[in-house]
PDB file of N, CA and C in Angstrom:
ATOM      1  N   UNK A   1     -13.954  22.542  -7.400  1.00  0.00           N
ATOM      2  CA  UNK A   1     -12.974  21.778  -6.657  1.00  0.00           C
ATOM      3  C   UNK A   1     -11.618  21.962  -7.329  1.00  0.00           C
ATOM      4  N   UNK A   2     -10.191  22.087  -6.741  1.00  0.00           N
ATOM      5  CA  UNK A   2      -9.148  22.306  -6.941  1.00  0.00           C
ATOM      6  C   UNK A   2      -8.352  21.063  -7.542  1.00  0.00           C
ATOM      7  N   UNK A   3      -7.655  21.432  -8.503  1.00  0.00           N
ATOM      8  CA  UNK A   3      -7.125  19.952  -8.656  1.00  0.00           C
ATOM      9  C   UNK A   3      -6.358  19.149  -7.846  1.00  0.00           C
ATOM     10  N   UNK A   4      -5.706  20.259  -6.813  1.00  0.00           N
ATOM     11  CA  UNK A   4      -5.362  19.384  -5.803  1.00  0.00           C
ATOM     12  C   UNK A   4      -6.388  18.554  -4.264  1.00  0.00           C
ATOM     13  N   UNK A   5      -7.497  19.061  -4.370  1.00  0.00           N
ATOM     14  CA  UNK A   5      -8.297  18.428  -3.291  1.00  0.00           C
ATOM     15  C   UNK A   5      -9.295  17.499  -4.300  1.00  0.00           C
ATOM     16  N   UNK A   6      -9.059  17.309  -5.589  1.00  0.00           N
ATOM     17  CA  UNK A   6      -9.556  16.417  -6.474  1.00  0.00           C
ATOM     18  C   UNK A   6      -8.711  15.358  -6.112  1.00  0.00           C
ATOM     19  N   UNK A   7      -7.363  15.431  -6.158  1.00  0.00           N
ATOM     20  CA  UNK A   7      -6.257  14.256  -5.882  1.00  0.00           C
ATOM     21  C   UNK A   7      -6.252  14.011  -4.209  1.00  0.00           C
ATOM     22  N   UNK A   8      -6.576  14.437  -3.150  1.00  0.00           N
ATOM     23  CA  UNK A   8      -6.882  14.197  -2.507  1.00  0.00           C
ATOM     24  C   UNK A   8      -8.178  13.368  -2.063  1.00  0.00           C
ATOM     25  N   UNK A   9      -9.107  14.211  -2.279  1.00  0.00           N
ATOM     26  CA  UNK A   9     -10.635  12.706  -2.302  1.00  0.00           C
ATOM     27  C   UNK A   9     -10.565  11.509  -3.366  1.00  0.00           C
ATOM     28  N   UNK A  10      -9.713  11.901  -3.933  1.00  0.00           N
ATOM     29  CA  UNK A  10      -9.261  10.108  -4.881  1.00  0.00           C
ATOM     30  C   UNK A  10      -8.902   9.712  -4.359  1.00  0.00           C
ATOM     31  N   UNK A  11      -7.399  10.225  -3.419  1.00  0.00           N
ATOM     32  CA  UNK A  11      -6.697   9.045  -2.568  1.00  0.00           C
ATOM     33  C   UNK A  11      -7.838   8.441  -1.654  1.00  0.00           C
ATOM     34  N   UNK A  12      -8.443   9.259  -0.637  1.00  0.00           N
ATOM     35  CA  UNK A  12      -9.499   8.745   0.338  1.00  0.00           C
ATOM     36  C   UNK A  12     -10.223   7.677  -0.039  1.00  0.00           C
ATOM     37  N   UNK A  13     -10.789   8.245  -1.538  1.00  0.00           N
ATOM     38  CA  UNK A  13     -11.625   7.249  -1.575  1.00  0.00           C
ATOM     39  C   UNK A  13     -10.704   5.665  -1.657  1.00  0.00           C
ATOM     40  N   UNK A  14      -9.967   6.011  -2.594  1.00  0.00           N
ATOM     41  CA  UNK A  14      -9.225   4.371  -3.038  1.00  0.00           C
ATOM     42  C   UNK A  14      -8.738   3.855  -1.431  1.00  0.00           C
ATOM     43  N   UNK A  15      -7.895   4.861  -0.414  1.00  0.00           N
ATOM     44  CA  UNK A  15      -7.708   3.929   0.782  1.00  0.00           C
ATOM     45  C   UNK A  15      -9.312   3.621   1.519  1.00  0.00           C
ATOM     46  N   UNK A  16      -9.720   3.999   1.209  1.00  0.00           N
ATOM     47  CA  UNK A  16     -11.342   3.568   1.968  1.00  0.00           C
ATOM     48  C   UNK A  16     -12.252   2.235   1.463  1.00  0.00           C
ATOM     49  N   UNK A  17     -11.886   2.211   0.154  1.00  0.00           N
ATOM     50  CA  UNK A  17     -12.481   1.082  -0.632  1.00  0.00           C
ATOM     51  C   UNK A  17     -11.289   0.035  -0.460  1.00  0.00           C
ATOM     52  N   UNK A  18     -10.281  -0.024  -0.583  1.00  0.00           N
ATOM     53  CA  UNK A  18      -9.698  -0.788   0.144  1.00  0.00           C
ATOM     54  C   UNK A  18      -9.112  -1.418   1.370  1.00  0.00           C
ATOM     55  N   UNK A  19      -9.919  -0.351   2.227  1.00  0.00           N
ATOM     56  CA  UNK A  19     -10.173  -1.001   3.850  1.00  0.00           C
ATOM     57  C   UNK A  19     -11.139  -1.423   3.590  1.00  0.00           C
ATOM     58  N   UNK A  20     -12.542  -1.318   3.059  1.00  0.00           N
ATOM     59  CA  UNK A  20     -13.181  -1.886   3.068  1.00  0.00           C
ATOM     60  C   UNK A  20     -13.292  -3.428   2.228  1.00  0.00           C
ATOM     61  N   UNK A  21     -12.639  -3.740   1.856  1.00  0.00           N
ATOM     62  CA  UNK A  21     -12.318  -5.083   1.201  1.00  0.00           C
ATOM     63  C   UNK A  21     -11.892  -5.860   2.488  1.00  0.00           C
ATOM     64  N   UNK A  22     -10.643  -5.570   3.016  1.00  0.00           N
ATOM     65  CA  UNK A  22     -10.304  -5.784   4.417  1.00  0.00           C
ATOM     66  C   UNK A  22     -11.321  -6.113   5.139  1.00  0.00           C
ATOM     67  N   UNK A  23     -12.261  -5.324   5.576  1.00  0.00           N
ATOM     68  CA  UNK A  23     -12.968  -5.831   6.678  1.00  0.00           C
ATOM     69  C   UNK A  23     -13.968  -6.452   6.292  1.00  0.00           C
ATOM     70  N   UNK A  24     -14.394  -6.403   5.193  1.00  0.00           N
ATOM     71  CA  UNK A  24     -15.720  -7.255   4.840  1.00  0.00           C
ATOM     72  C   UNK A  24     -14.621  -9.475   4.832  1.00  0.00           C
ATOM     73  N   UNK A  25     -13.188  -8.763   4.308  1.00  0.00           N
ATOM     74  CA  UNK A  25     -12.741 -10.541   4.138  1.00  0.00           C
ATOM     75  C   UNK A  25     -13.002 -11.589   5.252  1.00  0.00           C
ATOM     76  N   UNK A  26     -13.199 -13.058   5.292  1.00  0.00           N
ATOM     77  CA  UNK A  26     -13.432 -14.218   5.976  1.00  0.00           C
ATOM     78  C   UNK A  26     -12.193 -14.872   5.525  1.00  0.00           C
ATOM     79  N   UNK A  27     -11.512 -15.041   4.987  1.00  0.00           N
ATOM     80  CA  UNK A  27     -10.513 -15.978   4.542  1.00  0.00           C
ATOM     81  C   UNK A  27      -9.143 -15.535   4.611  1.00  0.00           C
ATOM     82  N   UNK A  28      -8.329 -16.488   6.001  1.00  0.00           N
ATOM     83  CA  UNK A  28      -7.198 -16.027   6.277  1.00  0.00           C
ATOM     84  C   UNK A  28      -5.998 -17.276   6.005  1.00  0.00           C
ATOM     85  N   UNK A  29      -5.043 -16.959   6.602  1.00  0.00           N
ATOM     86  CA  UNK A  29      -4.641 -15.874   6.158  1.00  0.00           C
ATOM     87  C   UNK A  29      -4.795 -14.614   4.860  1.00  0.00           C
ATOM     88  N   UNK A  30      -4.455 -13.563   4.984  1.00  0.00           N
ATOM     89  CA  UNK A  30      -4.740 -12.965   3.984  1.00  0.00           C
ATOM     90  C   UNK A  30      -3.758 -12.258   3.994  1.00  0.00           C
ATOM     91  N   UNK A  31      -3.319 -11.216   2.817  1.00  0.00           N
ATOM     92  CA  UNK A  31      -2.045 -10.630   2.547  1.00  0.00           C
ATOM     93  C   UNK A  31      -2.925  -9.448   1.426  1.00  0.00           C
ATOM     94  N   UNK A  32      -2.193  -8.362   1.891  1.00  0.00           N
ATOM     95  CA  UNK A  32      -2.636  -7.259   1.372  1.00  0.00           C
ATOM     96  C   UNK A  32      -1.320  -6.631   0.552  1.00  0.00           C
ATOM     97  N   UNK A  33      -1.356  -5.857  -0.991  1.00  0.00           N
ATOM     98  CA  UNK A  33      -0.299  -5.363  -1.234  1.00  0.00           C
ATOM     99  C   UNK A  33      -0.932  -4.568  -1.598  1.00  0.00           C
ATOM    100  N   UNK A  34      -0.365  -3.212  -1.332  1.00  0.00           N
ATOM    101  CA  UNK A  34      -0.274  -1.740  -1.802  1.00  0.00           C
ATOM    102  C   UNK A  34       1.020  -1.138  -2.150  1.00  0.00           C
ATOM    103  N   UNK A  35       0.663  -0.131  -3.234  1.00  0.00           N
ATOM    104  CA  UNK A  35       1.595   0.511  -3.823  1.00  0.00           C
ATOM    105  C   UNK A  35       1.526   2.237  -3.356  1.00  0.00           C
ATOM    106  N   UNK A  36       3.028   2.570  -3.667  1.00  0.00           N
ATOM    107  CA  UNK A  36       2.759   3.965  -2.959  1.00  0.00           C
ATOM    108  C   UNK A  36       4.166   4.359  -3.712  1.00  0.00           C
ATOM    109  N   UNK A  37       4.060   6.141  -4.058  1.00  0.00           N
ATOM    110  CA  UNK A  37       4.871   6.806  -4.685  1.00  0.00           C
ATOM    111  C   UNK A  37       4.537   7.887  -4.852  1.00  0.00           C
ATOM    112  N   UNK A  38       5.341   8.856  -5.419  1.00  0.00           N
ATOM    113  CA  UNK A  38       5.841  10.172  -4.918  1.00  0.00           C
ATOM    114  C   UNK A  38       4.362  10.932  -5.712  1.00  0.00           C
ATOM    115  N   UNK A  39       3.917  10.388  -6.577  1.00  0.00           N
ATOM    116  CA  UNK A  39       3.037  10.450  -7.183  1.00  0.00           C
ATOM    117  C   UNK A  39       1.516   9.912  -7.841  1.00  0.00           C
ATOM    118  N   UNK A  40       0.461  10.130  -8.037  1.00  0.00           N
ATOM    119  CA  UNK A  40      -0.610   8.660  -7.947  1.00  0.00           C
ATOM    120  C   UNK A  40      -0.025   7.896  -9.189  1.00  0.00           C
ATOM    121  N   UNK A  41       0.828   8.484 -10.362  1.00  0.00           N
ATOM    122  CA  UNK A  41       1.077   7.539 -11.290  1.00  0.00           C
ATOM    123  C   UNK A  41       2.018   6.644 -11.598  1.00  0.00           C
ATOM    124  N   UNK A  42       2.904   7.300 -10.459  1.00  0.00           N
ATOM    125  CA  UNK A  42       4.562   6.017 -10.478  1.00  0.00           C
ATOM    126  C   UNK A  42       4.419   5.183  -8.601  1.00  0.00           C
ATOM    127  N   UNK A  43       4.733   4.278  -8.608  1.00  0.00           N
ATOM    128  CA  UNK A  43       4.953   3.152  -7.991  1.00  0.00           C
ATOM    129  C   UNK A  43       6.108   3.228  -7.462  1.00  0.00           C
ATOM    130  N   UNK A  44       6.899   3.650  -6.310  1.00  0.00           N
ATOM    131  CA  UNK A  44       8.061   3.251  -5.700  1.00  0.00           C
ATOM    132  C   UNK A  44       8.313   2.628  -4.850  1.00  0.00           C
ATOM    133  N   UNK A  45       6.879   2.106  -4.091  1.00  0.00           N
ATOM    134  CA  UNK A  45       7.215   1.350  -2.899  1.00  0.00           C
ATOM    135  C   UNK A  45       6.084   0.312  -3.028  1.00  0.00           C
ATOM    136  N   UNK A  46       6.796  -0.645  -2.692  1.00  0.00           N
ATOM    137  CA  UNK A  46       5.232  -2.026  -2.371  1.00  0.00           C
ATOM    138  C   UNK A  46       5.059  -2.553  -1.074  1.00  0.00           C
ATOM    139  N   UNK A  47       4.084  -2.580  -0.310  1.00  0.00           N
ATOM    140  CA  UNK A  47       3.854  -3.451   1.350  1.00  0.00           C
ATOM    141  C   UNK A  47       3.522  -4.431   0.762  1.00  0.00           C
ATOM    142  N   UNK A  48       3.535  -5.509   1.475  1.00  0.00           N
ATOM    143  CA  UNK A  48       2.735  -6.442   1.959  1.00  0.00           C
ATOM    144  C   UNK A  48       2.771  -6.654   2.966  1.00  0.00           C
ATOM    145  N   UNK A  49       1.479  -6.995   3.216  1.00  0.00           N
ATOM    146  CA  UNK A  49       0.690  -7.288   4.931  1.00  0.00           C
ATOM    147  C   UNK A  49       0.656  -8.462   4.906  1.00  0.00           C
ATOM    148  N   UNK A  50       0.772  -9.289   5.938  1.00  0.00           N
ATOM    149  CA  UNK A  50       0.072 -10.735   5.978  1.00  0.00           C
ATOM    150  C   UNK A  50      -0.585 -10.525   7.424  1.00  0.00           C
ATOM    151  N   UNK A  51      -2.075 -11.213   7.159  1.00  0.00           N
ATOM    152  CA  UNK A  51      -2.508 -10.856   8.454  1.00  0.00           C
ATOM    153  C   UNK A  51      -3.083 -12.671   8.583  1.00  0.00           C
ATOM    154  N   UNK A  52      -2.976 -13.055   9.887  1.00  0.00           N
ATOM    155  CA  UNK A  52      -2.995 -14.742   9.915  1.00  0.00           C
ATOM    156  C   UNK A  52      -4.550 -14.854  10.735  1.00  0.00           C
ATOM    157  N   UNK A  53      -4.935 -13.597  11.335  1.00  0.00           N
ATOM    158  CA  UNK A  53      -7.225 -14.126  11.310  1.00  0.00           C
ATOM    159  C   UNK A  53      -6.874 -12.133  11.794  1.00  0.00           C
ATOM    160  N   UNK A  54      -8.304 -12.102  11.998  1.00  0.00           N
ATOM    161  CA  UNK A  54      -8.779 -10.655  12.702  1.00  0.00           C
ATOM    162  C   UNK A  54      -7.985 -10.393  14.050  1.00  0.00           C
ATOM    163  N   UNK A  55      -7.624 -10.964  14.348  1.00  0.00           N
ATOM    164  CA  UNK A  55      -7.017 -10.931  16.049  1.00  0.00           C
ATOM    165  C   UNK A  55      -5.731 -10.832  16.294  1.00  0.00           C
ATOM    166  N   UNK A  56      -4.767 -11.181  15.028  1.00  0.00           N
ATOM    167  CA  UNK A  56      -3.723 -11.036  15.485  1.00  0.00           C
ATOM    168  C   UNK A  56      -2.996  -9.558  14.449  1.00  0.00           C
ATOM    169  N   UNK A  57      -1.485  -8.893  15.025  1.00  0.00           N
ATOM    170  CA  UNK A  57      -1.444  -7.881  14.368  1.00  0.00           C
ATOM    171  C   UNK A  57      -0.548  -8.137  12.729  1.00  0.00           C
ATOM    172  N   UNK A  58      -0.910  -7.549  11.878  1.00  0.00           N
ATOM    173  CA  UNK A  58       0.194  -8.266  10.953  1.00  0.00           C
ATOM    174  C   UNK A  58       1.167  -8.140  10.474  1.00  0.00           C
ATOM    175  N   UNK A  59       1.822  -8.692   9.853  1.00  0.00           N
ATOM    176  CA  UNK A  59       3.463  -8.994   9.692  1.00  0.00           C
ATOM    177  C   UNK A  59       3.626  -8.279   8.159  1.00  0.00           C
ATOM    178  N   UNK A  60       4.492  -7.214   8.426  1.00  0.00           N
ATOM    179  CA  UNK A  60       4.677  -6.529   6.812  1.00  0.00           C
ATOM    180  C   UNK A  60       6.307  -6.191   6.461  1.00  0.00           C
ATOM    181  N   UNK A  61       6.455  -6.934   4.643  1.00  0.00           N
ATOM    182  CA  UNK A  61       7.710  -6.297   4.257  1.00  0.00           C
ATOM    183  C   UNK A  61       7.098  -5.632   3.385  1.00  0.00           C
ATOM    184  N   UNK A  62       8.406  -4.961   2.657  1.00  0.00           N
ATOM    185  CA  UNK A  62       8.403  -3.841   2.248  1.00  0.00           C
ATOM    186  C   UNK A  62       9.462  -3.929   1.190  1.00  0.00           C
ATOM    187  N   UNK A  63       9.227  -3.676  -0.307  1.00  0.00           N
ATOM    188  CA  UNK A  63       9.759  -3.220  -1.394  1.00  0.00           C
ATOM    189  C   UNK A  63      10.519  -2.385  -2.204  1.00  0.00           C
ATOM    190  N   UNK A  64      11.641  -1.486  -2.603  1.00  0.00           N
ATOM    191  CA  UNK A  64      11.162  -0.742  -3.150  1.00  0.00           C
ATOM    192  C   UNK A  64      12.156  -0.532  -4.689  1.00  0.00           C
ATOM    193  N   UNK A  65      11.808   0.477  -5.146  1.00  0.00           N
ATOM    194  CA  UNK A  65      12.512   0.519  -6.877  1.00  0.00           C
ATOM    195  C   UNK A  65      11.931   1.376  -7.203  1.00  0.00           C
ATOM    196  N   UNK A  66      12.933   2.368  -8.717  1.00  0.00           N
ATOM    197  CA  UNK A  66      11.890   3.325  -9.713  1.00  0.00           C
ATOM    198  C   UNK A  66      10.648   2.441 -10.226  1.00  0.00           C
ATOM    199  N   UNK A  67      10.552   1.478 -10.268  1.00  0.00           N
ATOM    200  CA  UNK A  67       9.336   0.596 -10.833  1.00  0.00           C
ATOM    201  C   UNK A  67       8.934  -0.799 -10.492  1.00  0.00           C
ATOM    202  N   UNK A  68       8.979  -0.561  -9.106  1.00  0.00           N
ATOM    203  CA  UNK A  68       8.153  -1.643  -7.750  1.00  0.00           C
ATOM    204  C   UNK A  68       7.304  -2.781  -8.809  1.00  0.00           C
ATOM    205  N   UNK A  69       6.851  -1.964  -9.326  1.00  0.00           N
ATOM    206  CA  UNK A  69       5.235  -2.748  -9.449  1.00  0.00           C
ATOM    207  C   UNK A  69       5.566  -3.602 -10.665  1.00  0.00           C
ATOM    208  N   UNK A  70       6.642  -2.838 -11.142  1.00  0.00           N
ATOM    209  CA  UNK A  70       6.602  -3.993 -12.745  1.00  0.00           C
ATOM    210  C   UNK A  70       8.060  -4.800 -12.740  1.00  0.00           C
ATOM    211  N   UNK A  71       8.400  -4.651 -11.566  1.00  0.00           N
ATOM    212  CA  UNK A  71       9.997  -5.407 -11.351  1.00  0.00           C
ATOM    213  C   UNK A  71       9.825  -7.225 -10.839  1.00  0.00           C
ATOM    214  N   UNK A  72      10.165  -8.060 -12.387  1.00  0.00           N
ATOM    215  CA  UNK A  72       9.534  -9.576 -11.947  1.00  0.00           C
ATOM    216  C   UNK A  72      10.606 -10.199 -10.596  1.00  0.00           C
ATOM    217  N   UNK A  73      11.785  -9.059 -10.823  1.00  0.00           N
ATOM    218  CA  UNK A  73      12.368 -10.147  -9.344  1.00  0.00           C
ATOM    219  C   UNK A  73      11.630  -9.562  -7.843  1.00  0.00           C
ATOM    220  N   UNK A  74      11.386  -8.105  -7.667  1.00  0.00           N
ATOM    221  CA  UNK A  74      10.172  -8.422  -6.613  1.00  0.00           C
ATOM    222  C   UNK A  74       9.318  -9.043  -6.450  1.00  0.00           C
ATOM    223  N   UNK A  75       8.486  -9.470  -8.233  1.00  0.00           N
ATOM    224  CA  UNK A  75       7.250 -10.183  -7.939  1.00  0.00           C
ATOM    225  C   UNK A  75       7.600 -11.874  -7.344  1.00  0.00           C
ATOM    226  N   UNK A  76       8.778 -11.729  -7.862  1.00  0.00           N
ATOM    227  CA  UNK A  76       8.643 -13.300  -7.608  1.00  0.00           C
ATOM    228  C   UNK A  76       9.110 -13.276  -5.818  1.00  0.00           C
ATOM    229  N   UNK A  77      10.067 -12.308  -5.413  1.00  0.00           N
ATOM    230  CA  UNK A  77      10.234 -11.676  -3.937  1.00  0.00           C
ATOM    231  C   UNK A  77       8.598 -11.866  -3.159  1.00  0.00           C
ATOM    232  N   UNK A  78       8.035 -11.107  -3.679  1.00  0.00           N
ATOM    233  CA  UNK A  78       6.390 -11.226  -2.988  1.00  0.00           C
ATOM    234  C   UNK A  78       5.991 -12.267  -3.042  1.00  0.00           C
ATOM    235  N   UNK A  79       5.880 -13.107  -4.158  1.00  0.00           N
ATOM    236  CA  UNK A  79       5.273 -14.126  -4.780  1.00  0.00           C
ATOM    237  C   UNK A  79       5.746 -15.290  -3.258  1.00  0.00           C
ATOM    238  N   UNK A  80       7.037 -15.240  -3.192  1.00  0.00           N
ATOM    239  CA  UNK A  80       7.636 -16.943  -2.223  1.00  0.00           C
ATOM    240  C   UNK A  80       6.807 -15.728  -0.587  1.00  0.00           C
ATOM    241  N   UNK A  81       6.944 -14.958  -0.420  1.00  0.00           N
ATOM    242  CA  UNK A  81       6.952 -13.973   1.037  1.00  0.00           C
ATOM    243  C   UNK A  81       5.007 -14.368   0.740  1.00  0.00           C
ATOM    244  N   UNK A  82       4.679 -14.420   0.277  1.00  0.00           N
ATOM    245  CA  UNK A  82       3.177 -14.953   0.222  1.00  0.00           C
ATOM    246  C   UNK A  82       2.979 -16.412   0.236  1.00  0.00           C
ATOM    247  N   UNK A  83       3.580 -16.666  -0.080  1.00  0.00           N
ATOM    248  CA  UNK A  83       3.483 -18.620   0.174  1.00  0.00           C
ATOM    249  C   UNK A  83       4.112 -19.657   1.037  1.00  0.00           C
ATOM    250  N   UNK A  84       5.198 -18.340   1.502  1.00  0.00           N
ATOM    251  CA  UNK A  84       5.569 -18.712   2.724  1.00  0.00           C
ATOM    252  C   UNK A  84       4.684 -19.110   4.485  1.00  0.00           C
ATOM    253  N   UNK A  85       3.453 -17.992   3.705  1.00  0.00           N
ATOM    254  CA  UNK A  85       2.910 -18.069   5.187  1.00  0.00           C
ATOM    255  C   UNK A  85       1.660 -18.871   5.048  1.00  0.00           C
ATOM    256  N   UNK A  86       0.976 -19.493   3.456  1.00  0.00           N
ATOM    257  CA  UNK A  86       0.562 -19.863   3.555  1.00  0.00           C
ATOM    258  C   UNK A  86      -1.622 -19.514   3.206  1.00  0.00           C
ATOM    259  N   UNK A  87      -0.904 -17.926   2.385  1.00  0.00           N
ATOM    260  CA  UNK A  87      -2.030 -17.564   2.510  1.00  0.00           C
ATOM    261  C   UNK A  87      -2.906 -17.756   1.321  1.00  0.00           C
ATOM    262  N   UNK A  88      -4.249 -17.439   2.186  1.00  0.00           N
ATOM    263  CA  UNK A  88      -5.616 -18.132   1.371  1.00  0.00           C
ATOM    264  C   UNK A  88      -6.420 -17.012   0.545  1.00  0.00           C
ATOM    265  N   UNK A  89      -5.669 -15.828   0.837  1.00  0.00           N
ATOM    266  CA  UNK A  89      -6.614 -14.594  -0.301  1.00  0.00           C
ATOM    267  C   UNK A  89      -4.952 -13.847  -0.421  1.00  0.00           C
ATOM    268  N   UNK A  90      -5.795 -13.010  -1.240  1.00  0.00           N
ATOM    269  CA  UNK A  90      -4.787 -11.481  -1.362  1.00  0.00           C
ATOM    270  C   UNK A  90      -5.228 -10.327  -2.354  1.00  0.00           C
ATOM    271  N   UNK A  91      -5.571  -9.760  -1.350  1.00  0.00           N
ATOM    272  CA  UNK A  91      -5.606  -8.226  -2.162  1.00  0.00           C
ATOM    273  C   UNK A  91      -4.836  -7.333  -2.546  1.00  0.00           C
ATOM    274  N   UNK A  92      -4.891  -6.993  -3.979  1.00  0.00           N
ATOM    275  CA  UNK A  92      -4.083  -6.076  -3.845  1.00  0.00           C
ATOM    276  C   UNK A  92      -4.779  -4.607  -4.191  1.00  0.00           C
ATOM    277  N   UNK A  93      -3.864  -3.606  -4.291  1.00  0.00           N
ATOM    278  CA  UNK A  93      -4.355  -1.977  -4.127  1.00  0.00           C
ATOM    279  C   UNK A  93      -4.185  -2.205  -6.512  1.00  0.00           C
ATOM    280  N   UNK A  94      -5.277  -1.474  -6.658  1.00  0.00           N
ATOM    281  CA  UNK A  94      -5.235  -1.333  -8.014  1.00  0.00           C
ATOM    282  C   UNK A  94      -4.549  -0.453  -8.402  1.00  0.00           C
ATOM    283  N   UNK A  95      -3.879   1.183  -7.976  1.00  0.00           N
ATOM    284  CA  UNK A  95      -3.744   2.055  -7.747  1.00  0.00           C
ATOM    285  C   UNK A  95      -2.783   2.497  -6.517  1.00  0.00           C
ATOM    286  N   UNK A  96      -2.005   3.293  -7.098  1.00  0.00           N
ATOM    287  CA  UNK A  96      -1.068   3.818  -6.254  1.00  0.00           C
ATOM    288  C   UNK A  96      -1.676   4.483  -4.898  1.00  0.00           C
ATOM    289  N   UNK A  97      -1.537   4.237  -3.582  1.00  0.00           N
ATOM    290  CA  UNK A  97      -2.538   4.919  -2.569  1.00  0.00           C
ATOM    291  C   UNK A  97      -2.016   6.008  -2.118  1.00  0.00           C
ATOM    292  N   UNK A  98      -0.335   6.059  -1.683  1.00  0.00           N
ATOM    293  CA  UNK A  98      -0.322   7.328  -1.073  1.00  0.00           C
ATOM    294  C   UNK A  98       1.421   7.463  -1.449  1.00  0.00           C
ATOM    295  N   UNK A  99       1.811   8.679  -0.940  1.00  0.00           N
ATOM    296  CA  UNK A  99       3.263   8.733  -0.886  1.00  0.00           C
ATOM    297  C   UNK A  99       3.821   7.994  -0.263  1.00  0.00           C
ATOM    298  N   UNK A 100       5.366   7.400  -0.666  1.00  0.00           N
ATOM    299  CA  UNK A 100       5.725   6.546  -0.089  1.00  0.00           C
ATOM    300  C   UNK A 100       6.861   6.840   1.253  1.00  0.00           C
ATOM    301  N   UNK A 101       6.700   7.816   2.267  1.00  0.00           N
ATOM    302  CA  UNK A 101       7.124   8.347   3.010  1.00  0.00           C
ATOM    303  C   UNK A 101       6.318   8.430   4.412  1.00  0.00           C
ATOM    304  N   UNK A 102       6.641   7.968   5.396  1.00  0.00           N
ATOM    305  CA  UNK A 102       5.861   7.908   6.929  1.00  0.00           C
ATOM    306  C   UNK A 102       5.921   8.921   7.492  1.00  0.00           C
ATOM    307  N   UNK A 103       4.785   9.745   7.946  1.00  0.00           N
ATOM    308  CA  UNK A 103       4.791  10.591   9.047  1.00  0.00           C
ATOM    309  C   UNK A 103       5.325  10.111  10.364  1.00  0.00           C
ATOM    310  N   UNK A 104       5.989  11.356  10.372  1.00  0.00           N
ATOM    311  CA  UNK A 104       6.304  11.118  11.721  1.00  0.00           C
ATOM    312  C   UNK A 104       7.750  10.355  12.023  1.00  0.00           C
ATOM    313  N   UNK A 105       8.084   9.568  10.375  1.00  0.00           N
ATOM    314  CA  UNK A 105       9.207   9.057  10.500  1.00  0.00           C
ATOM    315  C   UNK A 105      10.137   9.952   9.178  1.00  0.00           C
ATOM    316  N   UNK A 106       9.693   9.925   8.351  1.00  0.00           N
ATOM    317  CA  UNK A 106      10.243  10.565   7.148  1.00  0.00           C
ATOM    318  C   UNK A 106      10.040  12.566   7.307  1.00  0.00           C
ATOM    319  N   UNK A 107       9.014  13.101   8.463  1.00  0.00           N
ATOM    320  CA  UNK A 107       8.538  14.219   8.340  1.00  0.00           C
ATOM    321  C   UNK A 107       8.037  14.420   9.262  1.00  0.00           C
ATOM    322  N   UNK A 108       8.226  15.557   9.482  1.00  0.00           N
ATOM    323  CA  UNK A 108       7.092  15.583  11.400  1.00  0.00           C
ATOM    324  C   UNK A 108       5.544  15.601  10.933  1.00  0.00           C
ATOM    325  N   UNK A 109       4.742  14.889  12.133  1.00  0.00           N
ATOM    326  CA  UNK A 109       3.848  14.861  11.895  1.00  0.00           C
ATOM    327  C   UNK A 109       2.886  15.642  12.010  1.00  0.00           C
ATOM    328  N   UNK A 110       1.537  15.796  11.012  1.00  0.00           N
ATOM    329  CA  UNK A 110       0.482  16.858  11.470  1.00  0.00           C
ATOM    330  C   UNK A 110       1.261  17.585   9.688  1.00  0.00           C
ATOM    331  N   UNK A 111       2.168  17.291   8.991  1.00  0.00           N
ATOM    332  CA  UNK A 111       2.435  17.968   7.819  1.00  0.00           C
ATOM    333  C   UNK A 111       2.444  17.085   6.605  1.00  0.00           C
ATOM    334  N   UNK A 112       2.888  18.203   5.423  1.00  0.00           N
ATOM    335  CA  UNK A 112       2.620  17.393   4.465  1.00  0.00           C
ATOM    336  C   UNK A 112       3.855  17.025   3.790  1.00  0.00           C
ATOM    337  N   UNK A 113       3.973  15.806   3.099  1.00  0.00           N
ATOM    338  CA  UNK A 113       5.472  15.209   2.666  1.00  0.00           C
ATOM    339  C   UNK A 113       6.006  16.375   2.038  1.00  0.00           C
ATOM    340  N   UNK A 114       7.415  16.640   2.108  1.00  0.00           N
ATOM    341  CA  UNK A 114       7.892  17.516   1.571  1.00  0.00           C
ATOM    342  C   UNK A 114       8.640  16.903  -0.042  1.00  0.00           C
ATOM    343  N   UNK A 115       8.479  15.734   0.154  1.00  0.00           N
ATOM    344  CA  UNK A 115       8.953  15.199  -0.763  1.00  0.00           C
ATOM    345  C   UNK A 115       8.424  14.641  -2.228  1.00  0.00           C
ATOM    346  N   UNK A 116       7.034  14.962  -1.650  1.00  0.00           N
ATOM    347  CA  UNK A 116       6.346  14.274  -2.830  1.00  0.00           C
ATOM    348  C   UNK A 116       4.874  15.887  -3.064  1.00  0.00           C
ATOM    349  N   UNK A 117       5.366  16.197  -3.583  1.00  0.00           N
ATOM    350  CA  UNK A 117       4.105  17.470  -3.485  1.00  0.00           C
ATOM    351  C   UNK A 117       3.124  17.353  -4.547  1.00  0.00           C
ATOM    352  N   UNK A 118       2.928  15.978  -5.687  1.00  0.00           N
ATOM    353  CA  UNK A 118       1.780  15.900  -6.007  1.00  0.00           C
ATOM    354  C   UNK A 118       0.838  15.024  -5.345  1.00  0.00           C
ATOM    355  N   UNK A 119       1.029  15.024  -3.902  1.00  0.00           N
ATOM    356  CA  UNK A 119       0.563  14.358  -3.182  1.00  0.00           C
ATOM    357  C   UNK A 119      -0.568  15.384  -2.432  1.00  0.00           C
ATOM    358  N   UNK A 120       0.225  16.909  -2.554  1.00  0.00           N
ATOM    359  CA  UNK A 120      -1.186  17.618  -1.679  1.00  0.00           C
ATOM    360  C   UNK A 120      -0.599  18.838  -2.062  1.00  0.00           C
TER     361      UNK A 120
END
C-alpha cells in the first residue's frame, strides 16, 4: 500500500467511525465538532453542527486559524455557540478529518484539493 492511499483509508476510516457515533446517538440536541486542515496533522478549520433530534437539518458555524484547535478564544467561541442551543451531548472528531476546502466550492468537483496535497 502507498503512503498515500495509507492516508487515505485513515481518513475513511476516522470519517466513518465518526458517523457512526452520530447515528448510533439518542440524546439531543447534539453538536458535533470536527477539525480539518491542509494536512492530517495541523488543524485550520473547526465545524460545529448542532443537530436539535434526527429530523431536523442542522445548524453549523464555522472556525478558523493557523491553530483552530488550540485557540482558547474559539474555545470559549464554541463553548457559548454550544450552550446557546442548549445541547445535551457533543462529539467531537479526535483527529483532523479532511482538508479544509469544499468541493465544488473551493475546486471543481469530481477533483482533488489543489491546495492541500497531503491530502491525496
Amino acid at each position: 500500500m502507498t503512503p498515500q492511499s495509507t492516508l487515505e483509508a485513515l481518513a475513511a476510516r476516522r470519517k466513518a467511525q465518526f458517523r457512526d457515533l452520530i447515528s448510533e446517538n439518542t440524546a439531543y440536541p447534539l453538536a458535533t465538532i470536527t477539525y480539518h486542515g491542509p494536512s492530517p496533522h495541523i488543524a485550520t478549520k473547526s465545524i460545529v453542527g448542532i443537530l436539535a433530534s434526527k429530523e431536523t437539518e442542522p445548524i453549523f458555524k464555522e472556525w478558523q486559524g493557523e491553530k483552530v484547535a488550540d485557540d482558547v478564544q474559539t474555545a470559549r467561541e464554541v463553548a457559548r455557540f454550544v450552550q446557546e442551543h442548549e445541547v445535551a451531548r457533543v462529539l467531537t472528531s479526535e483527529w483532523v478529518l479532511s482538508c479544509p476546502h469544499e468541493e465544488g466550492v473551493d475546486f471543481p468537483e469530481g477533483e482533488d484539493c489543489p491546495y492541500c496535497p497531503d491530502w491525496h
